[in-house]
C-alpha atoms as a PDB file:
ATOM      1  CA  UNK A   1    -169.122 -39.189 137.285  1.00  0.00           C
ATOM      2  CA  UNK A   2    -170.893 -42.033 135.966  1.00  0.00           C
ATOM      3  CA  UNK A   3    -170.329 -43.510 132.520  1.00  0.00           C
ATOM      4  CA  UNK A   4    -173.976 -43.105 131.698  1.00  0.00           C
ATOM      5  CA  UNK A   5    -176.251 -40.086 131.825  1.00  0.00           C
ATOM      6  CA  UNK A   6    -179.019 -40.255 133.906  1.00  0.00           C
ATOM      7  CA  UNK A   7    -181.784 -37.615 134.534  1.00  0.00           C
ATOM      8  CA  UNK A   8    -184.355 -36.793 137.601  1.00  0.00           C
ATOM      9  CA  UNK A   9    -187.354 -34.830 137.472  1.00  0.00           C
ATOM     10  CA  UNK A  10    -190.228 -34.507 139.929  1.00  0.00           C
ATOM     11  CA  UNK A  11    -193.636 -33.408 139.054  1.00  0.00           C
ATOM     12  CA  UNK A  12    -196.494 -31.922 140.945  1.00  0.00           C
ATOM     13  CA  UNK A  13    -199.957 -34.001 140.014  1.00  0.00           C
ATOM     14  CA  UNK A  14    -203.109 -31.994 138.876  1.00  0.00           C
ATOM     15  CA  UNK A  15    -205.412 -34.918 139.648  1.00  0.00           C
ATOM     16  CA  UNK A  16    -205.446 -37.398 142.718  1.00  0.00           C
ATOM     17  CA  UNK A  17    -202.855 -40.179 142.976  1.00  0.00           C
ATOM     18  CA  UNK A  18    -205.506 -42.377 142.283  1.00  0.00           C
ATOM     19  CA  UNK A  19    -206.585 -41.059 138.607  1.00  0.00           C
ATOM     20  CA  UNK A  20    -203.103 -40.566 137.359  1.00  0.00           C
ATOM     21  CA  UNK A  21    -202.361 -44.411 138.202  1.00  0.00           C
ATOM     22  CA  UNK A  22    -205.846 -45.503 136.408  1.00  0.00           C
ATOM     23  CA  UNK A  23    -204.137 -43.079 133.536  1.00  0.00           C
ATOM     24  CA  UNK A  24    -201.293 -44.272 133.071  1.00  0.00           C
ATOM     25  CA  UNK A  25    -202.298 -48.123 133.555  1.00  0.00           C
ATOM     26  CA  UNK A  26    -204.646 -47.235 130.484  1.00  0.00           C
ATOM     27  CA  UNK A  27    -201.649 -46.095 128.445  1.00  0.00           C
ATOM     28  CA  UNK A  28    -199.061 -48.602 129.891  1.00  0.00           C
ATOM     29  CA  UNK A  29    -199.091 -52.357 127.661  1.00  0.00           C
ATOM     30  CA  UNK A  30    -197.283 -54.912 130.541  1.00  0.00           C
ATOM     31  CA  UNK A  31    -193.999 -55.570 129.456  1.00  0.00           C
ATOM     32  CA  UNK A  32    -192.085 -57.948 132.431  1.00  0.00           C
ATOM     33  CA  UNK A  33    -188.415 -57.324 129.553  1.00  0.00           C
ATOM     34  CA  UNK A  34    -189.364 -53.860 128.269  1.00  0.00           C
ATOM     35  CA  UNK A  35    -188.838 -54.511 124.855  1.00  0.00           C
ATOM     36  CA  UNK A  36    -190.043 -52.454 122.304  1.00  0.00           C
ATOM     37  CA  UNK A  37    -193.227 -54.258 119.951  1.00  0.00           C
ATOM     38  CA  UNK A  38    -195.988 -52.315 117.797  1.00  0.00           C
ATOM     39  CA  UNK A  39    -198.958 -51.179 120.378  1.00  0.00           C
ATOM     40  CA  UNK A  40    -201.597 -48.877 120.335  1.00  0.00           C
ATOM     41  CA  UNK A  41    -200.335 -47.626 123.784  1.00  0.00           C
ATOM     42  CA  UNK A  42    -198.014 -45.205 124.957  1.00  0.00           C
ATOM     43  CA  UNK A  43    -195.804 -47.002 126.910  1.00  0.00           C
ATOM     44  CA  UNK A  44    -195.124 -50.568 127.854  1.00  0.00           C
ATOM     45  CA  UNK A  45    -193.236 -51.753 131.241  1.00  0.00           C
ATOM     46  CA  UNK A  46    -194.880 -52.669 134.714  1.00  0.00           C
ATOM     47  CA  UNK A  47    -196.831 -50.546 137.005  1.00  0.00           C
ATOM     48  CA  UNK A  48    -197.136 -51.994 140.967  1.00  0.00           C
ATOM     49  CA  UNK A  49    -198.880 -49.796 143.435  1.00  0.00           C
ATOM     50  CA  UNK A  50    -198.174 -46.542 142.821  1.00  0.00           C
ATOM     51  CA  UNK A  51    -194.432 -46.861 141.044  1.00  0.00           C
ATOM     52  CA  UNK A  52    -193.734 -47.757 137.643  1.00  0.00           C
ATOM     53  CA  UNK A  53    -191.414 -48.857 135.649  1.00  0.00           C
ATOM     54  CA  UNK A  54    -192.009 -47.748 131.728  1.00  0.00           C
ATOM     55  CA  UNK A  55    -190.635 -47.333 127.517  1.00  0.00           C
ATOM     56  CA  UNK A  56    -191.833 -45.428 124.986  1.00  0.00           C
ATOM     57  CA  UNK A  57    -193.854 -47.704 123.064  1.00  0.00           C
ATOM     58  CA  UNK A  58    -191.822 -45.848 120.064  1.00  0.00           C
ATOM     59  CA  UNK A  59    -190.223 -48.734 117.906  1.00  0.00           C
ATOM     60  CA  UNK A  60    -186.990 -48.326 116.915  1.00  0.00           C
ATOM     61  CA  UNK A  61    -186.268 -45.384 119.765  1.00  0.00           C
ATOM     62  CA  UNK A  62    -188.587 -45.383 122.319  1.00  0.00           C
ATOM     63  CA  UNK A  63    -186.435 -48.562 124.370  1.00  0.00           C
ATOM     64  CA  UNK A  64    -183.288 -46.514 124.571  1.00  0.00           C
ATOM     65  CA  UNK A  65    -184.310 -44.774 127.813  1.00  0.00           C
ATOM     66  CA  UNK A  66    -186.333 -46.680 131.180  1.00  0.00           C
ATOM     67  CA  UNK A  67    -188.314 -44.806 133.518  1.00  0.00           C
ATOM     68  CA  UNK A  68    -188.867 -45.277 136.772  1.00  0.00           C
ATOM     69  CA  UNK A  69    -190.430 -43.528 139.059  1.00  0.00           C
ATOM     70  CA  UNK A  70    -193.314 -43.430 141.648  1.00  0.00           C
ATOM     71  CA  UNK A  71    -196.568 -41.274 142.296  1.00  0.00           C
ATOM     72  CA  UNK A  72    -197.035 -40.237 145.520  1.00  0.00           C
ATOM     73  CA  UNK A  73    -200.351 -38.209 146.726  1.00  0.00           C
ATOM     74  CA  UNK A  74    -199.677 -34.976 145.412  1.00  0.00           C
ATOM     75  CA  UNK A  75    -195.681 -34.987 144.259  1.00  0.00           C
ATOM     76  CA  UNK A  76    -194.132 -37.732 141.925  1.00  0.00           C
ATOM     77  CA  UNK A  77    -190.736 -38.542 140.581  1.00  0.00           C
ATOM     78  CA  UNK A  78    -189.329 -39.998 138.037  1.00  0.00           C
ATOM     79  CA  UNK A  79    -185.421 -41.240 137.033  1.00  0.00           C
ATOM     80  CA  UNK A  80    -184.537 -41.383 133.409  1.00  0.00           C
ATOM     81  CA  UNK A  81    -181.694 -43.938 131.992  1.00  0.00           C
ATOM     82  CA  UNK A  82    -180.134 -45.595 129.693  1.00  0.00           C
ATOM     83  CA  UNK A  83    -182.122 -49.248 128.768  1.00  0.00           C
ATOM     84  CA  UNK A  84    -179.627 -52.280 129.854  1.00  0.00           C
ATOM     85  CA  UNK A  85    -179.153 -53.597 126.299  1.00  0.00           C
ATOM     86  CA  UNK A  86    -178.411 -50.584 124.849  1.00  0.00           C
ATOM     87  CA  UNK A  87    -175.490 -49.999 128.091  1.00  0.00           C
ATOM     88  CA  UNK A  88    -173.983 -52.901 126.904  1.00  0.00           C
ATOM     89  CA  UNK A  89    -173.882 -51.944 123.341  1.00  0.00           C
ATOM     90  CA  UNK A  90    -172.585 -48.896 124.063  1.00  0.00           C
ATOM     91  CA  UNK A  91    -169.727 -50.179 126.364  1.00  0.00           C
ATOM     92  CA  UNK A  92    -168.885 -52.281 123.221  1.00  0.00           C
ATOM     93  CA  UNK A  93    -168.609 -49.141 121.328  1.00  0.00           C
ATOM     94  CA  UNK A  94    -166.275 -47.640 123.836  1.00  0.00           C
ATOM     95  CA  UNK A  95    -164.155 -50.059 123.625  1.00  0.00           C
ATOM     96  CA  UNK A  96    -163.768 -50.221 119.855  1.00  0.00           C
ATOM     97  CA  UNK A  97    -161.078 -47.772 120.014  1.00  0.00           C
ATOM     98  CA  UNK A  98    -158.739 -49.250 122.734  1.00  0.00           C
ATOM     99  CA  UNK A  99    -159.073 -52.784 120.463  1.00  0.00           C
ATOM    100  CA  UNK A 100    -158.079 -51.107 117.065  1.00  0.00           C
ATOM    101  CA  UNK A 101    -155.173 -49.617 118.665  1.00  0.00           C
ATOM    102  CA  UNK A 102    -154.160 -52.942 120.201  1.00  0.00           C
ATOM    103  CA  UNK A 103    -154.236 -54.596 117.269  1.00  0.00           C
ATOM    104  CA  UNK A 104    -152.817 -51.970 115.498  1.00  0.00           C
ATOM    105  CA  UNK A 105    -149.357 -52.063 117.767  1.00  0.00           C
ATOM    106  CA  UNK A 106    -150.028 -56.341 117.747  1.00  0.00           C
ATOM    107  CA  UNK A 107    -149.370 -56.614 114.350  1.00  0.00           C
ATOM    108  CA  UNK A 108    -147.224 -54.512 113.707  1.00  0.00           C
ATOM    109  CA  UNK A 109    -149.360 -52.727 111.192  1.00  0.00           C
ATOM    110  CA  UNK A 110    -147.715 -49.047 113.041  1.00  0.00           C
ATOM    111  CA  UNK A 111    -145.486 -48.094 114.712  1.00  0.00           C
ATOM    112  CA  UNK A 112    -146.346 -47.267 118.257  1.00  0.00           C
ATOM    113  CA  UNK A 113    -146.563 -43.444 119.056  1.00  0.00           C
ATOM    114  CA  UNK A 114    -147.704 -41.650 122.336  1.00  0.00           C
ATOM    115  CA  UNK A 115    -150.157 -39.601 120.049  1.00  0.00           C
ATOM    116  CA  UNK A 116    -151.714 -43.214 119.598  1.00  0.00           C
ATOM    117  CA  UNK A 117    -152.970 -43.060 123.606  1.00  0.00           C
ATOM    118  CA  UNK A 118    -154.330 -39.084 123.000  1.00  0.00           C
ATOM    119  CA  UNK A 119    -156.102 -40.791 119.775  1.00  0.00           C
ATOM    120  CA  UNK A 120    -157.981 -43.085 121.838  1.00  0.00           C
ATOM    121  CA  UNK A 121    -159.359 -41.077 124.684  1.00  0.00           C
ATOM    122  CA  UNK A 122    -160.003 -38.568 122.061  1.00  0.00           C
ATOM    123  CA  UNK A 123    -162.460 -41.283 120.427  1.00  0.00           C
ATOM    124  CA  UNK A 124    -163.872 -42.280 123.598  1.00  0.00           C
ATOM    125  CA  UNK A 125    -164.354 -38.762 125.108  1.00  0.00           C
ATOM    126  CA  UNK A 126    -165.943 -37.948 121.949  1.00  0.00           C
ATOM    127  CA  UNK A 127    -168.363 -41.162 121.753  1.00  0.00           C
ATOM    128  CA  UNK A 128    -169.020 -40.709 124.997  1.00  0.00           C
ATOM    129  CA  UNK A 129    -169.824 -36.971 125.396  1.00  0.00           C
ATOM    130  CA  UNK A 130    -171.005 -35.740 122.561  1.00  0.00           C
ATOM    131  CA  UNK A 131    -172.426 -39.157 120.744  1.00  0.00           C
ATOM    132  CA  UNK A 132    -174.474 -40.961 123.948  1.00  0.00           C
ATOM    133  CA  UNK A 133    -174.923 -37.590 125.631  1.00  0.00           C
ATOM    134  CA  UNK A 134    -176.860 -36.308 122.136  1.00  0.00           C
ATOM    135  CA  UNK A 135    -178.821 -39.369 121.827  1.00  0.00           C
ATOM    136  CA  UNK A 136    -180.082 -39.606 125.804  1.00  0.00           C
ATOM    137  CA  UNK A 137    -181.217 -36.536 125.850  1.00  0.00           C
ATOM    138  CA  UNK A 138    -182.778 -35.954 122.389  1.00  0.00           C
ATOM    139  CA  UNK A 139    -184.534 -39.248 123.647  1.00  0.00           C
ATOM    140  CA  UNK A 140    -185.145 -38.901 127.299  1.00  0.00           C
ATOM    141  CA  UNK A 141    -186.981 -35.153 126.216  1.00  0.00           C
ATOM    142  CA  UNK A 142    -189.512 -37.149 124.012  1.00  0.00           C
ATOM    143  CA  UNK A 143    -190.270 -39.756 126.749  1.00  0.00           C
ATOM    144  CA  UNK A 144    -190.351 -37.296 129.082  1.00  0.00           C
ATOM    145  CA  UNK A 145    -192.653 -35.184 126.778  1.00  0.00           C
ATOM    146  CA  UNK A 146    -194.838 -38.515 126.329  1.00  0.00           C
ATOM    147  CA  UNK A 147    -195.504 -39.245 130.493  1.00  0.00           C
ATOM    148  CA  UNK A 148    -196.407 -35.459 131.142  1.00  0.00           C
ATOM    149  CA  UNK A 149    -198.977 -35.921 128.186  1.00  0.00           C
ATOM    150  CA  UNK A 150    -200.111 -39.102 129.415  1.00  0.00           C
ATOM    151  CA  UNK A 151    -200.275 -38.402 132.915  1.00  0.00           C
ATOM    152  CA  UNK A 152    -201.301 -34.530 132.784  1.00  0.00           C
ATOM    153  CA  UNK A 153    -198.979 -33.634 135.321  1.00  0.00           C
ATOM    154  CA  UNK A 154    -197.251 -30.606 135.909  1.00  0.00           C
ATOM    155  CA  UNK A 155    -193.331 -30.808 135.893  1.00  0.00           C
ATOM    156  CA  UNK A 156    -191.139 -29.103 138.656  1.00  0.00           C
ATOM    157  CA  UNK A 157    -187.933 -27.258 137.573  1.00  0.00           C
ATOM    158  CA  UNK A 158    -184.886 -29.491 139.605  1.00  0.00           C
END
């Protein structure tokens, strides 16, 4: 299982490869760090060939997930993640809880219990499963939402 969630989709193209590159080089703003910046685009990353490498052009959200992906004659995919900056945040966050207890047994502030350790997965199993789980995919769904729309492709149930 991997720390992070990451999602895959594949989608079926209703133009030629051609148009839906020219389409979504129109709505694309180069980005070589994919940072987010106000734009009149859609999306800002780097398109080579016919794969891409994208953010929502969303300030504020729209950097939280990268997509990358490729379109291919008549099928395309596409891999949703977690943005690098924001992976490091969160493993920050994670790790909050495991610090505070440390510190907590250091100096002697309480007394060491075993419900301490069941405390501290808690936290992280919590953080991690319901807090970064709810985020990715409230966000990944709207920059999903935003390629289909730019691209006007058709999206295949996985």
């Amino acid at each position: 299982m991997n720390l992070f969630p990451t999602r895959e989709f594949k989608f079926k193209l209703i133009s030629s490869q051609k148009e839906t590159i020219e389409r979504l080089e129109r709505r694309t703003e180069y980005s070589k760090y994919l940072t987010s910046n106000w734009t009149t685009k859609s999306f800002r990353g780097q398109i080579s060939d016919n794969e891409f490498k994208i953010i929502s052009s969303t300030v504020g959200k729209g950097a939280f997930c990268v997509l990358t992906g490729e379109i291919n004659t008549e099928l395309g995919s596409v891999t949703i993640t977690i943005n690098k900056a924001f992976k490091i945040m969160l493993s920050i966050l994670l790790i909050f809880p495991i610090i505070a207890m440390c510190l907590i047994v250091t100096f002697d502030l309480e007394k060491f219990e075993p419900f301490m350790i069941l405390s501290v997965i808690a936290q992280i199993v919590m953080i991690r499963f319901i807090g970064i789980r709810f985020f990715f995919k409230r966000f990944s769904k709207q920059s999903l939402h935003k390629l289909r729309d730019a691209l006007d492709v058709e999206l295949i149930e996985n």
